[in-house]
C-alpha atoms as a PDB file:
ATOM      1  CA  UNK A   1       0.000   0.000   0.000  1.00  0.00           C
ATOM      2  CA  UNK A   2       0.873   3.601  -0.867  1.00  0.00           C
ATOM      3  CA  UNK A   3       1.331   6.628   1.880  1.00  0.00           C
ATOM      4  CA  UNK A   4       0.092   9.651   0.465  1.00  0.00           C
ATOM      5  CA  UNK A   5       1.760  11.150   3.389  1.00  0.00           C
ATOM      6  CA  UNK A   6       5.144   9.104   3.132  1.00  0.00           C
ATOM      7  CA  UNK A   7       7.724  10.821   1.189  1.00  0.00           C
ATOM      8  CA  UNK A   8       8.809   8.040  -1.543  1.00  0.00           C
ATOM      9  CA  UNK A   9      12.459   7.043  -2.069  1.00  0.00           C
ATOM     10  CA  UNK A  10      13.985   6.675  -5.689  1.00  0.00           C
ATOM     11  CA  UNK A  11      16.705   4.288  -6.143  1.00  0.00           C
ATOM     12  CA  UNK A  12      19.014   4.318  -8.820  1.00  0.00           C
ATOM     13  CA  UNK A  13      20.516   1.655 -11.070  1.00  0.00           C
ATOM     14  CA  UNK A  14      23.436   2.415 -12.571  1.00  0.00           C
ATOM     15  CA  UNK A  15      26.483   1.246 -14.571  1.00  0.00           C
ATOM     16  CA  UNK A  16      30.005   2.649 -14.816  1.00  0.00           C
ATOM     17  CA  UNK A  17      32.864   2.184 -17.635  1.00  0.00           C
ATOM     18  CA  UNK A  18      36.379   1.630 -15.772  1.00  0.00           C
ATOM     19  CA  UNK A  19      39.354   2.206 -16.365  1.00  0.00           C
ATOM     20  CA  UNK A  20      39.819  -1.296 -17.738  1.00  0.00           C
ATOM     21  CA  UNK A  21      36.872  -0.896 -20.083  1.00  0.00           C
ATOM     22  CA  UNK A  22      35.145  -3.131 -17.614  1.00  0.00           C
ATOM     23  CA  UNK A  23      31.581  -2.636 -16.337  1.00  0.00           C
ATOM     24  CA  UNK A  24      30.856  -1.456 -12.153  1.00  0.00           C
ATOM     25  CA  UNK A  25      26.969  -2.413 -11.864  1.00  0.00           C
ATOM     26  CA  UNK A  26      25.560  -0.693  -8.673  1.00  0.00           C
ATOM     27  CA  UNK A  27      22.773   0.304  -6.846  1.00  0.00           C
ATOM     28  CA  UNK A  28      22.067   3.836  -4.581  1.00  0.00           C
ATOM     29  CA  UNK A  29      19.516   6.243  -3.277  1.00  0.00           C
ATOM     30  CA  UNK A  30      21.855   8.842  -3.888  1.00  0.00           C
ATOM     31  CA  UNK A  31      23.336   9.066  -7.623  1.00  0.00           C
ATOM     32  CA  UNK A  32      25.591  11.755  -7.347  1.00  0.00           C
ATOM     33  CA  UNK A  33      27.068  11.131  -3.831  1.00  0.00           C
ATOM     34  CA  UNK A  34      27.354   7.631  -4.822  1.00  0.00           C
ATOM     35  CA  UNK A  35      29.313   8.161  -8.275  1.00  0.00           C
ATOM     36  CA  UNK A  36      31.131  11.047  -6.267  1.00  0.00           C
ATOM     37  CA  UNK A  37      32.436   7.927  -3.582  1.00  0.00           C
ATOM     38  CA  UNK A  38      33.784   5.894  -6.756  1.00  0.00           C
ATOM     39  CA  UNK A  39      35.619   8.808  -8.548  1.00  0.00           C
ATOM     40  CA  UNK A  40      37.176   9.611  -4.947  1.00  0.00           C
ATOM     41  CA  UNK A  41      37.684   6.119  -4.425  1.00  0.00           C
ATOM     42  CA  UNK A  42      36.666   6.639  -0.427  1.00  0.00           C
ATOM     43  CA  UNK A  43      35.924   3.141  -0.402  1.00  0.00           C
ATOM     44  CA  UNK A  44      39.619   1.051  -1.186  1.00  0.00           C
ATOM     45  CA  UNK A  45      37.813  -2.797  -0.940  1.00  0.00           C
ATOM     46  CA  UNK A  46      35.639  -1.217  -3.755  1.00  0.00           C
ATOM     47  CA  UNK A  47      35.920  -2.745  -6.932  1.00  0.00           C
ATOM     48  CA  UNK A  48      36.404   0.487  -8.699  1.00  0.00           C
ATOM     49  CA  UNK A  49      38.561   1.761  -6.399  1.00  0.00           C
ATOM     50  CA  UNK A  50      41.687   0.535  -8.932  1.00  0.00           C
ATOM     51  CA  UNK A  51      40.029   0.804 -11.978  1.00  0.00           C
ATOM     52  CA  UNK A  52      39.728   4.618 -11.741  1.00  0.00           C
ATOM     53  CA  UNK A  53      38.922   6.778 -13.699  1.00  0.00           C
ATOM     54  CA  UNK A  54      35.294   5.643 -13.982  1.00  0.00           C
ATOM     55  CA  UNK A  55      32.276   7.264 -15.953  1.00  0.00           C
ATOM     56  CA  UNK A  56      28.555   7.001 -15.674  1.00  0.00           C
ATOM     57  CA  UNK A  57      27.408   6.014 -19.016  1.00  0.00           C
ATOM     58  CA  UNK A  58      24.128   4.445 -17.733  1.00  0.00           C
ATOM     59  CA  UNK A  59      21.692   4.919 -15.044  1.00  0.00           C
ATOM     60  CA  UNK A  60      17.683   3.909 -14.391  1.00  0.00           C
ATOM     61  CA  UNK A  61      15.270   4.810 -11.608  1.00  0.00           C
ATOM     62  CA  UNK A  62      12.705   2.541  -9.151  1.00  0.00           C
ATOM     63  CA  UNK A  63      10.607   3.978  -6.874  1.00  0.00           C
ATOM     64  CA  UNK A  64      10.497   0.253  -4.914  1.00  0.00           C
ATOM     65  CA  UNK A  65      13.787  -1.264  -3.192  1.00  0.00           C
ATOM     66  CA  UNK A  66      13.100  -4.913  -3.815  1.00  0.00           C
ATOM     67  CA  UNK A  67      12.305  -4.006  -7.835  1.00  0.00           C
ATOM     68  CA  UNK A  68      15.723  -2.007  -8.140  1.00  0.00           C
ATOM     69  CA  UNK A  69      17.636  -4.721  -6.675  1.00  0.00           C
ATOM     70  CA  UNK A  70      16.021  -7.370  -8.651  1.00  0.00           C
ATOM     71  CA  UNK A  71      16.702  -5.592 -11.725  1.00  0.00           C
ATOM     72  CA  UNK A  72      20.757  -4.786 -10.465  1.00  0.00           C
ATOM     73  CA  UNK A  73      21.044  -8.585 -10.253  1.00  0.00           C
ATOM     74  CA  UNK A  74      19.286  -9.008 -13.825  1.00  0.00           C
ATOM     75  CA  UNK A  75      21.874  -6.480 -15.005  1.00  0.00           C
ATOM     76  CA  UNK A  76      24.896  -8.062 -13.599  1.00  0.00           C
ATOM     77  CA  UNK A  77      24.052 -11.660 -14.931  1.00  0.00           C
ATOM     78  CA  UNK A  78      23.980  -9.937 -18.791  1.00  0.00           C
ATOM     79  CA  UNK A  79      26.604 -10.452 -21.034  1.00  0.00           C
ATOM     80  CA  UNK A  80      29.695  -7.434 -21.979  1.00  0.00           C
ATOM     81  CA  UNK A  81      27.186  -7.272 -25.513  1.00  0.00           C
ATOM     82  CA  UNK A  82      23.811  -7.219 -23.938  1.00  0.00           C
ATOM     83  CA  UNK A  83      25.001  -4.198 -21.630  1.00  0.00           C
ATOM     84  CA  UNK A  84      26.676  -2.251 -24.116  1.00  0.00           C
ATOM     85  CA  UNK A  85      23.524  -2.577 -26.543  1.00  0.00           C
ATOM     86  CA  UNK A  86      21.219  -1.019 -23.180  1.00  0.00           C
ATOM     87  CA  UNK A  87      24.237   1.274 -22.532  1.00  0.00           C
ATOM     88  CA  UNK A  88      23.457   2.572 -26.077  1.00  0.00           C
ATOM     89  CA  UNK A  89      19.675   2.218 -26.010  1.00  0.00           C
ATOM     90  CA  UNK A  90      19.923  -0.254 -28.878  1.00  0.00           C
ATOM     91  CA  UNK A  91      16.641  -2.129 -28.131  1.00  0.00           C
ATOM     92  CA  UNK A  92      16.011  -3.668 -31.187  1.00  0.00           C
ATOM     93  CA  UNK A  93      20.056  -5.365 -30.105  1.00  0.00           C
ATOM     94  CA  UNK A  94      19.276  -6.039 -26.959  1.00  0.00           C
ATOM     95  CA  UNK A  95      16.069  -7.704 -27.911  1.00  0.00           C
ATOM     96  CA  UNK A  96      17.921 -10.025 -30.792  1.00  0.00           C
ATOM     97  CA  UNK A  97      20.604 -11.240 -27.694  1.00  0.00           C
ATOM     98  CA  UNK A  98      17.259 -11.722 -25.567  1.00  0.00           C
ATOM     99  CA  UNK A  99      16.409 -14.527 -27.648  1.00  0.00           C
ATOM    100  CA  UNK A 100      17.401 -18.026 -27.124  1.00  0.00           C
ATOM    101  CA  UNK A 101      19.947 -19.230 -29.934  1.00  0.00           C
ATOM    102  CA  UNK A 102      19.874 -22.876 -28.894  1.00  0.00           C
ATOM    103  CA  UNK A 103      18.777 -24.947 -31.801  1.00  0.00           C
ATOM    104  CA  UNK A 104      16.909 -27.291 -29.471  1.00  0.00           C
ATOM    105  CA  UNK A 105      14.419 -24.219 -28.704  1.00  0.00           C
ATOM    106  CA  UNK A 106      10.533 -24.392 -29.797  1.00  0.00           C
ATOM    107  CA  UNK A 107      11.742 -21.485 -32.160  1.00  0.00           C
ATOM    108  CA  UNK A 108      13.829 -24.086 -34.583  1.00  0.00           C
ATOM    109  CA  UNK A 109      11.971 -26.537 -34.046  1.00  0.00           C
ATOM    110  CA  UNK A 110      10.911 -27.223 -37.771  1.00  0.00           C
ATOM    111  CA  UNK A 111      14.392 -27.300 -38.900  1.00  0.00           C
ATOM    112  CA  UNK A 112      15.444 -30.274 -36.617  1.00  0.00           C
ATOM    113  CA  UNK A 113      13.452 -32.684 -38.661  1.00  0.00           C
END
């Protein structure tokens, strides 16, 4: 149920480019303080903290905690190619490498005869 009267938290999905050329997928309440922490590297067990430089090149919002961590843990299950194709809002991609490509799915199943 929804609190007219509670103010309502937005949390932030996000993903950074290292140094590396590696992906940082993360999770916050507070974007800029967050991405602030990473570029400062205040946090040295972080695993940005030696891949600095980092830049945002991707964020989302979700009102609801358990959605935005759901969808963090989608995120950081994808492939290198699936999250460059969201980084770069290539949906028709991203919805190609959502597909199943194994020849045993319902999909192909008229050419296994």
């Amino acid at each position: 149920m929804i609190y007219p009267t509670q103010q309502r938290q937005i949390y932030f999905i996000y993903i950074l480019l290292c140094s590396d050329r590696s992906y940082y997928i993360g999770l916050t309440n507070s974007l800029g303080k967050r991405l602030s922490e990473h570029e400062n590297g205040l946090y040295t067990m972080c695993y940005t903290y030696r891949k600095r430089p980092v830049h945002l090149v991707y964020f989302e919002t979700c009102p609801f905690l358990k959605e935005a961590t759901e969808r963090e843990i989608q995120l950081k299950k994808w492939s290198r190619t699936k999250k460059k194709a969201l980084i770069e809002h290539n949906f028709h991609k991203l919805q190609l490498l959502a597909q199943c490509q194994n020849l045993t799915h319902y999909m192909y199943k008229d050419s296994r005869r």
